[in-house]
Protein backbone atom coordinates (compact mmCIF):
# COMPACT_ATOMS: atom_id res chain seq x y z
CA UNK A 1 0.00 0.00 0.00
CA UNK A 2 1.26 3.65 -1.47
CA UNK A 3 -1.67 5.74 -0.28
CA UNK A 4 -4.13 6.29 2.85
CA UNK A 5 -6.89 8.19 2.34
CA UNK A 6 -8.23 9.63 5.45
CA UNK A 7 -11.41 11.03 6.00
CA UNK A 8 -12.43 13.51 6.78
CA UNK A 9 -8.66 14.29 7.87
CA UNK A 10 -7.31 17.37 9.19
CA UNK A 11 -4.21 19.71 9.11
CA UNK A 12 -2.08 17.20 10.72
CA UNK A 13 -2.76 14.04 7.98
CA UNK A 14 -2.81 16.63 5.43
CA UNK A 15 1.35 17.26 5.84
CA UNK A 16 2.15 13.31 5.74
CA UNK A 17 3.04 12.03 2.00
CA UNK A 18 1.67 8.99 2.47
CA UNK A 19 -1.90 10.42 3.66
CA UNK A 20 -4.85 11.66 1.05
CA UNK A 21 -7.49 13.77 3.02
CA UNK A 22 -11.19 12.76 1.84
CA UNK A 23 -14.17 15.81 1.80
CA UNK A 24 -16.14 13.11 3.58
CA UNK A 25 -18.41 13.30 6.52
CA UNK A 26 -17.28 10.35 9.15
CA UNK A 27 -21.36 9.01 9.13
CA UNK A 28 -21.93 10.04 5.74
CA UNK A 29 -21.89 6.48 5.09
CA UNK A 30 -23.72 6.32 1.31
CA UNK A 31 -20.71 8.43 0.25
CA UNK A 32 -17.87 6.37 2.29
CA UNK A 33 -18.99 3.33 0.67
CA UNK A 34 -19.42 5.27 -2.48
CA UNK A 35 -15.69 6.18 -2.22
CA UNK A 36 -14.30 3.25 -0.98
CA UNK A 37 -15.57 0.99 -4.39
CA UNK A 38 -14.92 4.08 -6.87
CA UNK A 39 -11.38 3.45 -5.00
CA UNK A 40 -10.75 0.31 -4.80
CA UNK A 41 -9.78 0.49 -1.52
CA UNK A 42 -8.16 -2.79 0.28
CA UNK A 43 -8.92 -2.25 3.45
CA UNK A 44 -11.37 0.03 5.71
CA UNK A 45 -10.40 0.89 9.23
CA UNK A 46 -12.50 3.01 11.36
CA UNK A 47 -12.06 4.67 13.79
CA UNK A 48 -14.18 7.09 15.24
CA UNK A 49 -17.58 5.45 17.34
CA UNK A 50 -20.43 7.43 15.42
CA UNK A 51 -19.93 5.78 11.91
CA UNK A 52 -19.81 2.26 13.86
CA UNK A 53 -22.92 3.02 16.03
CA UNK A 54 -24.36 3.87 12.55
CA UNK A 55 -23.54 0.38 11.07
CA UNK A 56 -20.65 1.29 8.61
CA UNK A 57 -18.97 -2.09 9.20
CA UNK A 58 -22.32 -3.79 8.12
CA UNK A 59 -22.89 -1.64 5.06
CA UNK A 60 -19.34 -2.43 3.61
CA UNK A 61 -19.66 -5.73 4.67
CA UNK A 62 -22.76 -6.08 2.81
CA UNK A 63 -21.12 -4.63 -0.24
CA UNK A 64 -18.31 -6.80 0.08
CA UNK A 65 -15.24 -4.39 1.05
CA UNK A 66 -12.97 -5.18 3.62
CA UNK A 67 -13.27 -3.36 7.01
CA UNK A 68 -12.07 -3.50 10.21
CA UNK A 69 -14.11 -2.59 13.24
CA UNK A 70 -17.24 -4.10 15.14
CA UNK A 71 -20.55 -3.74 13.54
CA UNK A 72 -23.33 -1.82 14.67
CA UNK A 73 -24.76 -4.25 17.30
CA UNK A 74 -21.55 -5.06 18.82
CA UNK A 75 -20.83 -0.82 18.69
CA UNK A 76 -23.74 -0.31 21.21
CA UNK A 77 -21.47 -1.29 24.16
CA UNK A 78 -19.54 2.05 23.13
CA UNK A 79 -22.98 3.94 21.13
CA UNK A 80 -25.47 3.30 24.58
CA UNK A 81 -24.53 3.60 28.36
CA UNK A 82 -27.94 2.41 29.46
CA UNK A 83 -27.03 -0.91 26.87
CA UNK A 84 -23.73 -1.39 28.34
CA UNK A 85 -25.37 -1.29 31.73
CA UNK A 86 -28.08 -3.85 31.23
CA UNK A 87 -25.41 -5.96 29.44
CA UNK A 88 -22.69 -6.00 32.33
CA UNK A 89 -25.97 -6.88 34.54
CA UNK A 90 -27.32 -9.43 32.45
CA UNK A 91 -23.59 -11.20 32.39
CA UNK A 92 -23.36 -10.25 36.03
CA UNK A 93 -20.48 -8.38 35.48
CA UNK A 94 -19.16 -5.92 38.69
CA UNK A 95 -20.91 -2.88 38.05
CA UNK A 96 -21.82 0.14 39.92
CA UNK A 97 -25.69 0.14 40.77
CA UNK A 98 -27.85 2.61 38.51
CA UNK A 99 -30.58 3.31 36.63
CA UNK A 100 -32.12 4.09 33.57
CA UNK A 101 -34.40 7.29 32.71
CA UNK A 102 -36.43 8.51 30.16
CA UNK A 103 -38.45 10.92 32.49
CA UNK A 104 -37.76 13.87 35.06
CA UNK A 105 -39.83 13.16 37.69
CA UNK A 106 -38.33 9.17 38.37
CA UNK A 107 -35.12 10.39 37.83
CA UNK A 108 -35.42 12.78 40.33
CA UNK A 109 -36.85 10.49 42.55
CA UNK A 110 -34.21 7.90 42.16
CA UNK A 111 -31.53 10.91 43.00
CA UNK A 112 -33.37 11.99 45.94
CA UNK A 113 -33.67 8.39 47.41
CA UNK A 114 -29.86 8.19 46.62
CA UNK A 115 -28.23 11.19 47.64
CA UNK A 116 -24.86 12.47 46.09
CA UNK A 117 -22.52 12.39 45.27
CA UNK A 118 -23.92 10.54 42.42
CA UNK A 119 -23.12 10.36 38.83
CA UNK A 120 -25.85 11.31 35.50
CA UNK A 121 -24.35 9.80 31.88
CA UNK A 122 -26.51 10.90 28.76
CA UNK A 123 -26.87 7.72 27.21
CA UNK A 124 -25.21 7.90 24.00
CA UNK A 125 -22.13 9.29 22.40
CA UNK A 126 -22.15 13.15 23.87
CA UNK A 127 -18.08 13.86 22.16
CA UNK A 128 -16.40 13.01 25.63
CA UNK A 129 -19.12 15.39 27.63
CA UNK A 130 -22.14 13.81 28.61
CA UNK A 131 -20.86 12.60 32.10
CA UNK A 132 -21.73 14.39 35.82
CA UNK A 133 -20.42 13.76 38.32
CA UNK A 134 -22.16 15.39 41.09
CA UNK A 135 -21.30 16.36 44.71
CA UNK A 136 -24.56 17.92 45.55
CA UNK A 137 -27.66 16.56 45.03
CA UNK A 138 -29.14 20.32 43.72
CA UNK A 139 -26.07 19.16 41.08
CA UNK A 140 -27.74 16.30 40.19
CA UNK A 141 -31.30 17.20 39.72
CA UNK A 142 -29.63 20.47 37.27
CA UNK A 143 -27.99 17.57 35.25
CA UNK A 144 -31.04 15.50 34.96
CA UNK A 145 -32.91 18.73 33.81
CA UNK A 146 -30.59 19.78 31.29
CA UNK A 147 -30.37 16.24 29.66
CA UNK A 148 -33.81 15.26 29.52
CA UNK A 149 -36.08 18.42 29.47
CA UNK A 150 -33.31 21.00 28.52
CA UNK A 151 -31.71 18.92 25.26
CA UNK A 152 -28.25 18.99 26.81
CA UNK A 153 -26.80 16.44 24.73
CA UNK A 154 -29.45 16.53 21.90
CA UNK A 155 -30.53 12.73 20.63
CA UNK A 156 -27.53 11.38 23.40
CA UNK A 157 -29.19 12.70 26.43
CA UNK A 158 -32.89 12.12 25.65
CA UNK A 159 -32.04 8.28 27.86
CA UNK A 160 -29.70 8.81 30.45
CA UNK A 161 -27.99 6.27 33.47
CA UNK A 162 -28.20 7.57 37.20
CA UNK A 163 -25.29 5.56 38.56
CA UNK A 164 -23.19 5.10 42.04
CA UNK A 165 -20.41 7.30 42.67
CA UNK A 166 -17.18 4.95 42.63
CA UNK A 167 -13.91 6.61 43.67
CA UNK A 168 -10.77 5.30 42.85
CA UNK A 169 -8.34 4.65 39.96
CA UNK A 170 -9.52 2.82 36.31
CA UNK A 171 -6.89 0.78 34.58
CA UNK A 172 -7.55 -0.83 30.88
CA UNK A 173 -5.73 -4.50 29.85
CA UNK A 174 -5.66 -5.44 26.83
CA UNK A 175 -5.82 -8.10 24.74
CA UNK A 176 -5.30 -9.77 21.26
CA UNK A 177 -8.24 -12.12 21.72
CA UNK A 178 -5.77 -15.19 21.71
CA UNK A 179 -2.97 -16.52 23.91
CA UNK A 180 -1.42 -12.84 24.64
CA UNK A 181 -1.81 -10.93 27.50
CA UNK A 182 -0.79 -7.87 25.85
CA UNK A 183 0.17 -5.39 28.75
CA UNK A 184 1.74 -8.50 30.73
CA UNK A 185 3.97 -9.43 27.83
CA UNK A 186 4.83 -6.14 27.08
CA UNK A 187 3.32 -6.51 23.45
CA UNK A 188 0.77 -3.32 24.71
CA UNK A 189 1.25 -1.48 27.63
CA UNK A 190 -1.70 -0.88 29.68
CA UNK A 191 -3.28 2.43 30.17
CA UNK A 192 -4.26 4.14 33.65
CA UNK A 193 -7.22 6.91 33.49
CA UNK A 194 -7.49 9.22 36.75
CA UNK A 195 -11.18 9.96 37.21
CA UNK A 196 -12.91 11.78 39.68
């Protein structure tokens, strides 16, 4: 392989030889897949969440091109906090306790019966933002507001997950799927998020 084409790109992959910025919206997935077989391209890889949430994988897959990335049903762990909730309980995987909400009034009644601190997630993918963590409970009840009655987070905040504070440290493993621990081996070093 000669060429990447990126898309949409930006300043930085527009410097690198090797790199071909694409006028191409990441979800505007008619035209991607438009692209990609006027192209010829070998191999998709995606990597943004919004164009996986919206099922690119399955539409080139469908079409026959070559992509890498989870399709749309396996995206909703990343597209839908209130998904990835009900999955981890469902598998009884460790979880904090929460809730779901579509409504003002049971939210607020599941935050008053709670207390703070206590943390509000819009339910899908809010650009990094859509998280609260809130000391006071007058904090919480202003989240809850502005995500369900006040459009916050637009479409992402119309659902959102009341769940238990947890302090402490989050630490990420990964692996290949196979035989290697990849962090352990060093293959991949593990990562190490501080969080409030």
């Amino acid at each position: 392989m000669k060429l990447f084409f990126v898309a949409p790109g930006n300043a930085g992959t527009a410097l690198e030889p090797a790199l071909q910025n694409v006028a191409i919206g990441v979800t505007d997935i008619p035209a991607l897949l438009d692209f990609a077989q006027n192209e010829k391209i070998d191999l998709t890889i995606v990597g943004p969440e919004a164009p996986l949430v919206k099922g690119v994988v399955d539409t080139f897959r469908a079409a026959g091109l070559k992509i890498f990335g989870p399709t749309a049903g396996a995206a909703q762990l990343e597209g839908s906090k209130a998904f990835t909730k009900d999955f981890l309980a469902r598998h009884k995987i460790p979880t904090a306790e929460y809730q779901n909400f579509t409504e003002v009034e049971p939210a607020l009644a599941y935050l008053r019966e709670k207390g703070a601190p206590i943390v509000i997630k819009a339910d899908g993918l809010a650009a990094g933002k859509g998280v609260i963590v809130a000391m006071t409970l007058e904090e919480a009840e202003a989240a809850v507001h502005d995500m369900l009655a006040g459009n916050a987070f637009g479409d992402a905040g119309h659902r959102i997950v009341i769940e238990e504070f947890l302090d402490g440290e989050e630490s990420e493993l990964y692996r290949d799927g196979g035989r290697r621990a990849c962090a352990a081996d060093g293959y991949q070093p593990g990562s190490q998020t501080r969080r409030r």
